[in-house]
Protein backbone atom coordinates (compact mmCIF):
# COMPACT_ATOMS: atom_id res chain seq x y z
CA UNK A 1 0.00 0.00 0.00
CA UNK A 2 2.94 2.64 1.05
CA UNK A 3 4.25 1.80 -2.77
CA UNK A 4 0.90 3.18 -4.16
CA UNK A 5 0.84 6.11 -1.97
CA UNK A 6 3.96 6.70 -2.62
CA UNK A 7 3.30 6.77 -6.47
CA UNK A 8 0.75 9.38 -6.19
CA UNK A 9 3.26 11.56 -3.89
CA UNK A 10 5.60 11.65 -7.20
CA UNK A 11 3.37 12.35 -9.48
CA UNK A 12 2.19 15.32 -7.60
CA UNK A 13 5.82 16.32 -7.13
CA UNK A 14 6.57 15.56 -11.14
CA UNK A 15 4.24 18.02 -11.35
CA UNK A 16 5.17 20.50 -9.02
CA UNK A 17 9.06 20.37 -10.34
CA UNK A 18 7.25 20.61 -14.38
CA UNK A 19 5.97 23.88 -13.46
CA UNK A 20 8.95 25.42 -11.63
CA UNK A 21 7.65 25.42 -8.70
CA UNK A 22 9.25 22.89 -6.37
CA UNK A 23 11.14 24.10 -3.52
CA UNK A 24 14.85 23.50 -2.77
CA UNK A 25 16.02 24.02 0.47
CA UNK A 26 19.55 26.48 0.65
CA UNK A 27 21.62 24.81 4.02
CA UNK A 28 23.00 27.52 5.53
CA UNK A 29 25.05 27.43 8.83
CA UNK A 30 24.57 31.29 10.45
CA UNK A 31 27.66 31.94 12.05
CA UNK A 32 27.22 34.30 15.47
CA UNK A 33 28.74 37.93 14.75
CA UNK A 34 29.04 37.23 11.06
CA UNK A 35 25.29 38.29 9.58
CA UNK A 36 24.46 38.39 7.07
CA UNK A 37 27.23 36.30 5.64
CA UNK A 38 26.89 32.54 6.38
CA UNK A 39 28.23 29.43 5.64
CA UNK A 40 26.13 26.84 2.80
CA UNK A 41 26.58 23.31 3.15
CA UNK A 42 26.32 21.43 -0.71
CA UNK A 43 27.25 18.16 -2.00
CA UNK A 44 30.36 19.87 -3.61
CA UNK A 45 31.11 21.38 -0.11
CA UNK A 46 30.55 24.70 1.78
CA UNK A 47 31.73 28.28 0.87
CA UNK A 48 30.22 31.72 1.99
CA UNK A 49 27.51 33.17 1.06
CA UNK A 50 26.30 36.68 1.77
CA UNK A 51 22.66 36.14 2.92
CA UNK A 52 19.54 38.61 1.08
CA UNK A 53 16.26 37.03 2.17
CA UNK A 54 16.39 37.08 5.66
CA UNK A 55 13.54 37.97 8.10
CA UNK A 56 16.05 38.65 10.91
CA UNK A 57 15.74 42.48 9.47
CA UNK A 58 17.88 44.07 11.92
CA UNK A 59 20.19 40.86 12.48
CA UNK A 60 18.72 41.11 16.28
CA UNK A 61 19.47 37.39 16.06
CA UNK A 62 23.33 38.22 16.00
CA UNK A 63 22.79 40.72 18.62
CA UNK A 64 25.28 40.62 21.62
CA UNK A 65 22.32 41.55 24.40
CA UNK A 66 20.35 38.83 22.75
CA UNK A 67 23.17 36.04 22.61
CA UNK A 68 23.82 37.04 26.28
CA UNK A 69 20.67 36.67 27.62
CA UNK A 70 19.72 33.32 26.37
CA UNK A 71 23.01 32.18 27.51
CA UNK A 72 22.46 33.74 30.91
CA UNK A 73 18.67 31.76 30.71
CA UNK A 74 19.80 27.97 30.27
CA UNK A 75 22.38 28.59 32.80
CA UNK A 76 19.69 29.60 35.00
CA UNK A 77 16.78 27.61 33.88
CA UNK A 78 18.06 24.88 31.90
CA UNK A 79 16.61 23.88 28.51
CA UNK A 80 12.98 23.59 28.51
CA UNK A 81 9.88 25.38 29.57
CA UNK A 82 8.51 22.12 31.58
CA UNK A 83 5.17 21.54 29.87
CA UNK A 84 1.79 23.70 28.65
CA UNK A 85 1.68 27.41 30.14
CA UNK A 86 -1.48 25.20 32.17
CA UNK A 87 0.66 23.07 33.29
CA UNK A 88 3.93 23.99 34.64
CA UNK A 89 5.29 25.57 32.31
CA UNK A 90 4.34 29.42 33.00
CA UNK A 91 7.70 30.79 34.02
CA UNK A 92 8.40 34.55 35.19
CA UNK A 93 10.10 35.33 31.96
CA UNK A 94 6.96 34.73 30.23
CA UNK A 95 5.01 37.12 32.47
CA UNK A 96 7.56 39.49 31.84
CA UNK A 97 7.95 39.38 27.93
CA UNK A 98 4.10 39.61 28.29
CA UNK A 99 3.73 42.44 30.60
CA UNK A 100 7.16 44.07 27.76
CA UNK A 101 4.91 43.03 24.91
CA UNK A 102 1.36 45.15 26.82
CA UNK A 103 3.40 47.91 27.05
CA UNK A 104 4.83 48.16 23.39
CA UNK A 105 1.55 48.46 22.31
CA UNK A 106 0.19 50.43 24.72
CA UNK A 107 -2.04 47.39 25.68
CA UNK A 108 -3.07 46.17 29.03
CA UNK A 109 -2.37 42.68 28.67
CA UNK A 110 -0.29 40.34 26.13
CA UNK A 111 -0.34 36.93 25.54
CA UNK A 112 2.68 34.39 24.42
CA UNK A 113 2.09 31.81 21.31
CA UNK A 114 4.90 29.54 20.31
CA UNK A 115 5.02 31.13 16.53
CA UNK A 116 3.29 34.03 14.93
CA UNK A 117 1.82 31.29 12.65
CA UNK A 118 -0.10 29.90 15.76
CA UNK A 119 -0.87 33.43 17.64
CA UNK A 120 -2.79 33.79 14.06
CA UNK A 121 -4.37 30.67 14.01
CA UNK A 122 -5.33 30.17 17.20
CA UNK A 123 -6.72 33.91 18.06
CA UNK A 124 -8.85 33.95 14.98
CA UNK A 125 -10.42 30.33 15.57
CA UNK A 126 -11.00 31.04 19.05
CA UNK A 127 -12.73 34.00 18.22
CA UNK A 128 -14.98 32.99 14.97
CA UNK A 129 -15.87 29.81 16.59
CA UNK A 130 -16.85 31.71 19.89
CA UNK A 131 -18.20 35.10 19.31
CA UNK A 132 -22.14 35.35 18.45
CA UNK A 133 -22.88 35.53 15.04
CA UNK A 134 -19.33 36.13 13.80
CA UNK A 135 -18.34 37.23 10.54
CA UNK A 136 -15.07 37.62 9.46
CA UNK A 137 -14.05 40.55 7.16
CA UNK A 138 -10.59 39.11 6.00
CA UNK A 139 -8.35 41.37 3.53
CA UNK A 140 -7.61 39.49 0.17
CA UNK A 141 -3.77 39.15 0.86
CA UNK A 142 -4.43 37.97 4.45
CA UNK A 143 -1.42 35.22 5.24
CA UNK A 144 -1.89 31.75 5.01
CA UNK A 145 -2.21 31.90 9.24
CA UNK A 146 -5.03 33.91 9.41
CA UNK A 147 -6.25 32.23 6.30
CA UNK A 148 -6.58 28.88 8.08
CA UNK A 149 -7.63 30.92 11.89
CA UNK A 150 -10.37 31.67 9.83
CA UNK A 151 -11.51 28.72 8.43
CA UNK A 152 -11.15 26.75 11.54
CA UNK A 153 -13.48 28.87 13.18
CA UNK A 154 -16.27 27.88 11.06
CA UNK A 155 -17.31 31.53 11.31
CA UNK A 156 -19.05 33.47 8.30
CA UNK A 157 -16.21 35.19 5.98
CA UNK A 158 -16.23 37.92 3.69
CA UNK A 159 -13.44 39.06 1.73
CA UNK A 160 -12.71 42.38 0.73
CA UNK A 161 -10.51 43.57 -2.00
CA UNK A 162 -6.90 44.17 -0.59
CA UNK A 163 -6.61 47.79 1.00
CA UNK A 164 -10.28 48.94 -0.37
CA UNK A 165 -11.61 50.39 2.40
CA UNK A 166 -14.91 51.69 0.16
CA UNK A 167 -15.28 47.38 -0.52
CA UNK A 168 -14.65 47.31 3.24
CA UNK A 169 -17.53 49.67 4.22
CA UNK A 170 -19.49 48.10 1.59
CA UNK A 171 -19.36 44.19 2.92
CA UNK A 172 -20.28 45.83 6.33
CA UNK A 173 -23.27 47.75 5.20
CA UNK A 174 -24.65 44.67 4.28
CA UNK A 175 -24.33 42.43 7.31
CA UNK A 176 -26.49 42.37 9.59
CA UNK A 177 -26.90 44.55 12.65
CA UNK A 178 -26.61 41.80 15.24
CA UNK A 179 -23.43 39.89 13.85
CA UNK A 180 -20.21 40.35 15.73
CA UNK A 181 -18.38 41.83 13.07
CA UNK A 182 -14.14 41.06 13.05
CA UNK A 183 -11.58 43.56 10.50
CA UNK A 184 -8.76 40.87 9.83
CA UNK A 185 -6.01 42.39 8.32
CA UNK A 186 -2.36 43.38 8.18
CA UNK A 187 0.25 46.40 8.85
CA UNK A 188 2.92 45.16 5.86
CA UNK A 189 2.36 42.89 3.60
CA UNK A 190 4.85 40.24 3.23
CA UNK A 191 5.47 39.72 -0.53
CA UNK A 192 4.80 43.65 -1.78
CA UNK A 193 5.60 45.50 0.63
CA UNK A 194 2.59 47.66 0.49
CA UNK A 195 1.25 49.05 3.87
CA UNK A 196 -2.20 49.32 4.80
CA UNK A 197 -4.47 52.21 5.90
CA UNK A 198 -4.90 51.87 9.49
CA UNK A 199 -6.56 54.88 10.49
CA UNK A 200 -9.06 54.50 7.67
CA UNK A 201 -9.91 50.98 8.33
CA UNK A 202 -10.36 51.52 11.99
CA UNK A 203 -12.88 54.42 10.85
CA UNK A 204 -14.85 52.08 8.74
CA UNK A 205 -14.83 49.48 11.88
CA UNK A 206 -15.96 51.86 14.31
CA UNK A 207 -18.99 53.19 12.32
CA UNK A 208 -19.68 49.83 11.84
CA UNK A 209 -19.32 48.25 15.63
CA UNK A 210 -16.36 46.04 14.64
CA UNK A 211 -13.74 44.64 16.16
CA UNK A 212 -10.22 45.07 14.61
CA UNK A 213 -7.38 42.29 13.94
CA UNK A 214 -3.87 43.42 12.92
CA UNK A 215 -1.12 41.63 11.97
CA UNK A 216 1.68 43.63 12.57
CA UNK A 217 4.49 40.97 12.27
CA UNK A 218 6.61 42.73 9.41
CA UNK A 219 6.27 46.32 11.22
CA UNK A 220 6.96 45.29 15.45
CA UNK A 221 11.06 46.37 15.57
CA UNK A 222 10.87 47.92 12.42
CA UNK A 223 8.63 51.17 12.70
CA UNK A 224 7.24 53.35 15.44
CA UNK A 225 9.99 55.35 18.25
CA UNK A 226 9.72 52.00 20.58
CA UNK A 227 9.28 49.67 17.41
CA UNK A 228 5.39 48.77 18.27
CA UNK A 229 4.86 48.74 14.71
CA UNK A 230 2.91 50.93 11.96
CA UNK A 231 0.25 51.36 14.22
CA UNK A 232 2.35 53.16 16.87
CA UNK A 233 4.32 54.89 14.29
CA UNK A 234 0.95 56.60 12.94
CA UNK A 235 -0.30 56.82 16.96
CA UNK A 236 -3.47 54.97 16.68
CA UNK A 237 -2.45 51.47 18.42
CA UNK A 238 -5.08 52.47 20.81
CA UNK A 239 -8.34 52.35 17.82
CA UNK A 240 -7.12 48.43 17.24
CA UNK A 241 -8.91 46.41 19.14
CA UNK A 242 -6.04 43.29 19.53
CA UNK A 243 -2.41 43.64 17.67
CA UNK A 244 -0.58 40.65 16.58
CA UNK A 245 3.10 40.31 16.30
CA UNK A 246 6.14 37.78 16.42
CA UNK A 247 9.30 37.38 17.77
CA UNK A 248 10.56 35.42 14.89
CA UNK A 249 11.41 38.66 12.13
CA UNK A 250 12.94 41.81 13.64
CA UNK A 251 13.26 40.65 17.61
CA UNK A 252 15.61 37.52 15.59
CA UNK A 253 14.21 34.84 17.72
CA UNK A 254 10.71 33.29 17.89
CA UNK A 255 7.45 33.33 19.05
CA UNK A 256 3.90 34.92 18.21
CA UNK A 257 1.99 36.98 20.39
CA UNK A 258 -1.49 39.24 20.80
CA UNK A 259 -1.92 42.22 22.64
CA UNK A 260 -5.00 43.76 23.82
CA UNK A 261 -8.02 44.30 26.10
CA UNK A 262 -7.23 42.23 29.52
CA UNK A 263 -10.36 40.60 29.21
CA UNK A 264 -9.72 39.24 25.36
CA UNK A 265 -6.12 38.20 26.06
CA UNK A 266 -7.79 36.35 29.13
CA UNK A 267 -10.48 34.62 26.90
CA UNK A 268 -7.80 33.72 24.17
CA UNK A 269 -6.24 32.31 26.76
CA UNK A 270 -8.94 30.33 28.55
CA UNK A 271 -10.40 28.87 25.27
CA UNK A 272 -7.45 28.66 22.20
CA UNK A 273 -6.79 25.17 21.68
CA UNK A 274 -3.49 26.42 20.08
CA UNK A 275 -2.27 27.73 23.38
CA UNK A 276 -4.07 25.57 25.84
CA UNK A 277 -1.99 22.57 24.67
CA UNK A 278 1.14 23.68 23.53
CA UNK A 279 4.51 23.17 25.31
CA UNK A 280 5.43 27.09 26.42
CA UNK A 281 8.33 28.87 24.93
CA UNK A 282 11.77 27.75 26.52
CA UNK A 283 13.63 29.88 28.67
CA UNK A 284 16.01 30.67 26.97
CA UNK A 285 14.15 32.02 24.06
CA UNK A 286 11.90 33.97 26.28
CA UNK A 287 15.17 35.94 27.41
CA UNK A 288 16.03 36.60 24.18
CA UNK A 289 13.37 38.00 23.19
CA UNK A 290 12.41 40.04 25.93
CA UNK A 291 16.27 41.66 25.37
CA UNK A 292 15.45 41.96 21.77
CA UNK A 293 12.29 44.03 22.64
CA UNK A 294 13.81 46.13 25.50
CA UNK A 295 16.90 46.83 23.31
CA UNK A 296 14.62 47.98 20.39
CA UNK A 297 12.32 50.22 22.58
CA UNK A 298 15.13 52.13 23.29
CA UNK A 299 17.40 52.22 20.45
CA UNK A 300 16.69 53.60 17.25
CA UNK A 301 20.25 53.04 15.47
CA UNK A 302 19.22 49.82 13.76
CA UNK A 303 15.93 51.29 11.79
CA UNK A 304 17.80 54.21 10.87
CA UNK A 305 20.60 52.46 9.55
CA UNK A 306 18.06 49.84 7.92
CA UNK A 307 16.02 52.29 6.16
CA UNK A 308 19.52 53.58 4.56
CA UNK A 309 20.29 50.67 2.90
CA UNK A 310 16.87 49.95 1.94
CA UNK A 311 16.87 53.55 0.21
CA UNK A 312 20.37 52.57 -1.16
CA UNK A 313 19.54 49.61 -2.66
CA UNK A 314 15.93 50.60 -4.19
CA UNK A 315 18.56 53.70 -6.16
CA UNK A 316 21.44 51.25 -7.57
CA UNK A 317 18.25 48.98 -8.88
CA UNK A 318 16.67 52.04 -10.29
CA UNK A 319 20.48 53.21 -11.41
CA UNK A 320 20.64 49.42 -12.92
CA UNK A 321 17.09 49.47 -14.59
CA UNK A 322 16.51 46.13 -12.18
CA UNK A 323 12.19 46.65 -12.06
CA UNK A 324 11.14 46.43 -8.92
CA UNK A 325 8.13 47.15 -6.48
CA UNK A 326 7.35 50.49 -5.38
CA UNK A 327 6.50 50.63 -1.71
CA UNK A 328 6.98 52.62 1.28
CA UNK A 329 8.01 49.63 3.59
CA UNK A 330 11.60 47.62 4.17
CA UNK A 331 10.50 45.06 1.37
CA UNK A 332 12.51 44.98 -1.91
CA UNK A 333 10.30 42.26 -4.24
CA UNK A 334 12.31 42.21 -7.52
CA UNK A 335 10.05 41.14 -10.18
CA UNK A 336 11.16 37.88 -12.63
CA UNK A 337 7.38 36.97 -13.27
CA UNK A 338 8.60 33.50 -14.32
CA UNK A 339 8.89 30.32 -12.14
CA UNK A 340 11.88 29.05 -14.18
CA UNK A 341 13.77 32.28 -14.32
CA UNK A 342 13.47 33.00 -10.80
CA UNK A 343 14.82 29.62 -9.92
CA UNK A 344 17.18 30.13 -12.72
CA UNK A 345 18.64 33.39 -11.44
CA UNK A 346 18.42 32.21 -7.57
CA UNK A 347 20.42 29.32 -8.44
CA UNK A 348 23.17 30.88 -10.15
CA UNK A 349 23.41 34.06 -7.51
CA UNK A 350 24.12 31.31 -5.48
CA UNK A 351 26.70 29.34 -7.35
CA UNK A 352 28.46 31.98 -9.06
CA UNK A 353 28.48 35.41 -7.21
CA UNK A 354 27.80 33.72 -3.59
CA UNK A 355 24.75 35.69 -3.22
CA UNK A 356 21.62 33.67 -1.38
CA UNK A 357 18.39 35.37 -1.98
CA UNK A 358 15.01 32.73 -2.16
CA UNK A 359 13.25 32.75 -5.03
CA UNK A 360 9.36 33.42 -4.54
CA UNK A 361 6.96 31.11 -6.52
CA UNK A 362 3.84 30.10 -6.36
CA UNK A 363 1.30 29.78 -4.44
CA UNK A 364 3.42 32.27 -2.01
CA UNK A 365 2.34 34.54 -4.79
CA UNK A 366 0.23 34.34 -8.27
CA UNK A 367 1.29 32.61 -11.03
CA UNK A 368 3.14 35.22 -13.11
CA UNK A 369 4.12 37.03 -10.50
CA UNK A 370 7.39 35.17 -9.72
CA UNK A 371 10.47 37.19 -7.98
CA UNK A 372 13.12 37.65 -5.82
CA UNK A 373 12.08 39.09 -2.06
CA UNK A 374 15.40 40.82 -0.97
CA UNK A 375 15.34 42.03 2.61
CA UNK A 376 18.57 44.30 3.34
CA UNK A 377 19.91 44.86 6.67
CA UNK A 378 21.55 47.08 8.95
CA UNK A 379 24.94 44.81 8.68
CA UNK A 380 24.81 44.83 4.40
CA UNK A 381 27.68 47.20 3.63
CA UNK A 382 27.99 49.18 0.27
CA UNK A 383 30.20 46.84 -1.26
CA UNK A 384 27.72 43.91 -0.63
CA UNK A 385 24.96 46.45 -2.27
CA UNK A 386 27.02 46.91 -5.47
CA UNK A 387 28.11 43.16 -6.16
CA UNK A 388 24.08 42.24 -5.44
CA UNK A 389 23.13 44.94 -7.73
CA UNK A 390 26.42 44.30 -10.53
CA UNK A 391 25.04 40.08 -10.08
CA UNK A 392 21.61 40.86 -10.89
CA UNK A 393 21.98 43.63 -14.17
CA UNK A 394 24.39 40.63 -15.64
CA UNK A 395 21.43 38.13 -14.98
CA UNK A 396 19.42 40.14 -16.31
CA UNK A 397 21.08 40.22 -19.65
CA UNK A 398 21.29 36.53 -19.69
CA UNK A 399 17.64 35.87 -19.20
CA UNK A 400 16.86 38.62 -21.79
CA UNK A 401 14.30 39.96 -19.57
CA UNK A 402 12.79 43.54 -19.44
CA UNK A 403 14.65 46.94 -17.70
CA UNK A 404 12.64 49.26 -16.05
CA UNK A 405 12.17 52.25 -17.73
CA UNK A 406 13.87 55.44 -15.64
């Protein structure tokens, strides 16, 4: 029987590798104090490789504070958490990241998921599945987390066309009156970059009666004086009803999280399956986390030197006639629109110039919409900017694809 199975598992992956969009794994060895160049492990051996994709956008993973207080956690705590937060595994580091996290956000409480993936899920199914009459107003380019929160909850869904808050108000109007109505949507959006409007969302919400869901876990770090995220950095954190983040991107460890109302973070936490029986965060990653956050709250050196680089490299693409998206976030998508080129042009970035930057296929993204999601850093000097940039206009040439027009 496994030989059958098996059989349809290959043609499916046949299929999948046809179409250009089968995923490769890069194995890359991060080596502490030497972001964002690594070491990649091949059959041929390992060499360097200067890394472009990474999520760790301020390299807070590499971060001496950071490194120091995990270290300083498993020699005080040892490995694991112990169990379920229900079940000996609440510690006083979580309590504290919590009561850090609150106060980001300008929340009263906080709550601790062990991924931003599972904060998603499990928030949104607890509160579709448990709310009266629930319908969920979910933004078209809603990630795959809040995606699935959503459809676990069984709740009613509408979707509204990304960042339209006219289709917003008009799925609302037409609801009715007695529904608990939920705004699901997000801060920055992963794959374009783009950023939603907050302020005019939360106006549609509130003339409707609804409760508001963002996703800020590609702002928290990055934006705002104490890095709370695009809400804080526009000053209306306090019109969204519960703000969800992670630990995983800028703060360089992981972990997921939701901040809000006392009372919601309390009945997330009495009734989410997703945290109710979930081994807690370890120690040690609780530490260095709550470093990452404290250091970040008070320091602004790393976003300003981010945003620099970012600004650098969107002008040498420009300079180079690389396209690329126009947005006013950290995000630099560089647009292939071809499964096979992509791959192509990740593959020999890697091989030839020692450049690793992921290529983005579907269903990340549409069909057709292929490219290469570059994420520069703080630690990226000039140099590493010009041989990305030099790489790519000579790939370009290869692949005979299309310049941007200046």
């Amino acid at each position: 029987m496994t030989g059958r199975f098996d059989e349809i598992f290959g043609d499916q992956l046949s299929r999948l590798k046809e179409e250009g969009n089968y995923r490769i794994f890069a194995e890359i060895e991060r080596h502490c104090g030497s972001f964002p160049r690594a070491r990649r492990h091949a059959k041929d051996g390992s060499s360097e490789v200067t890394v472009w994709c990474s999520n760790d956008y301020l390299g807070m993973g590499q971060h001496p504070a950071v490194i120091k207080a995990m270290k300083d956690a498993v020699d005080l705590c040892g490995a694991g958490a112990g169990g379920t937060r229900n079940i000996s595994g609440t510690s006083h580091l979580h309590r504290l990241l919590e009561a850090e996290l609150a106060d980001l956000h300008g929340k009263d409480s906080a709550l601790l998921f062990t991924s931003g993936y599972v904060s998603n899920w499990a928030a949104l199914s607890t509160l579709g599945s448990r709310l009266p009459n629930a319908i969920m107003f979910s933004d078209s380019l809603n990630h795959a987390s809040m995606i699935e929160g959503i459809r676990h909850s069984r709740a009613q869904k509408r979707i509204w066309k990304h960042n339209d808050v006219e289709d917003l108000d008009r799925l609302l109007s037409n609801c009715p009156e007695e529904a608990s109505k939920i705004v699901v949507f997000e801060s920055i959006y992963s794959m374009d970059g783009d950023i939603a409007p907050i302020a005019e969302i939360c106006d549609v919400a509130e003339k409707h009666g609804a409760m508001t869901y963002l996703d800020e876990v590609h702002a928290v770090g990055m934006y705002g004086p104490r890095g709370g995220g695009i809400a804080e950095r526009d000053g209306i954190a306090n019109r969204v009803d519960l703000i969800e983040g992670t630990l995983g991107k800028a703060y360089g460890v992981i972990g997921g999280y939701i901040a809000g109302s006392a009372t919601l973070c309390d009945f997330v936490r009495s009734f989410a399956s997703g945290f109710i029986f979930t081994t807690a965060l370890p120690p040690a990653v609780t530490a260095g986390a709550l470093a990452s956050v404290r250091h970040l709250k008070s320091s602004d050196l790393e976003r300003v030197r981010h945003r620099k680089q970012v600004e650098s490299l969107r002008t040498k693409l420009d300079a180079a006639g690389i396209p690329h998206k126009q947005n006013p976030g950290h995000i630099v998508p560089v647009m292939i629109n071809d499964p096979v080129k992509c791959r192509y042009i990740s593959d020999v970035l890697m091989q030839e110039h020692s450049i690793y930057v992921q290529p983005i296929n579907y269903p990340t993204v549409p069909k057709g919409t292929e490219r290469l999601r570059i994420t520069p850093s703080p630690l990226h000097t000039e140099q590493e900017l010009d041989r990305l940039v030099g790489a790519l206009r000579e790939l370009w040439s290869q692949c005979a694809l299309a310049k941007a027009v200046a």
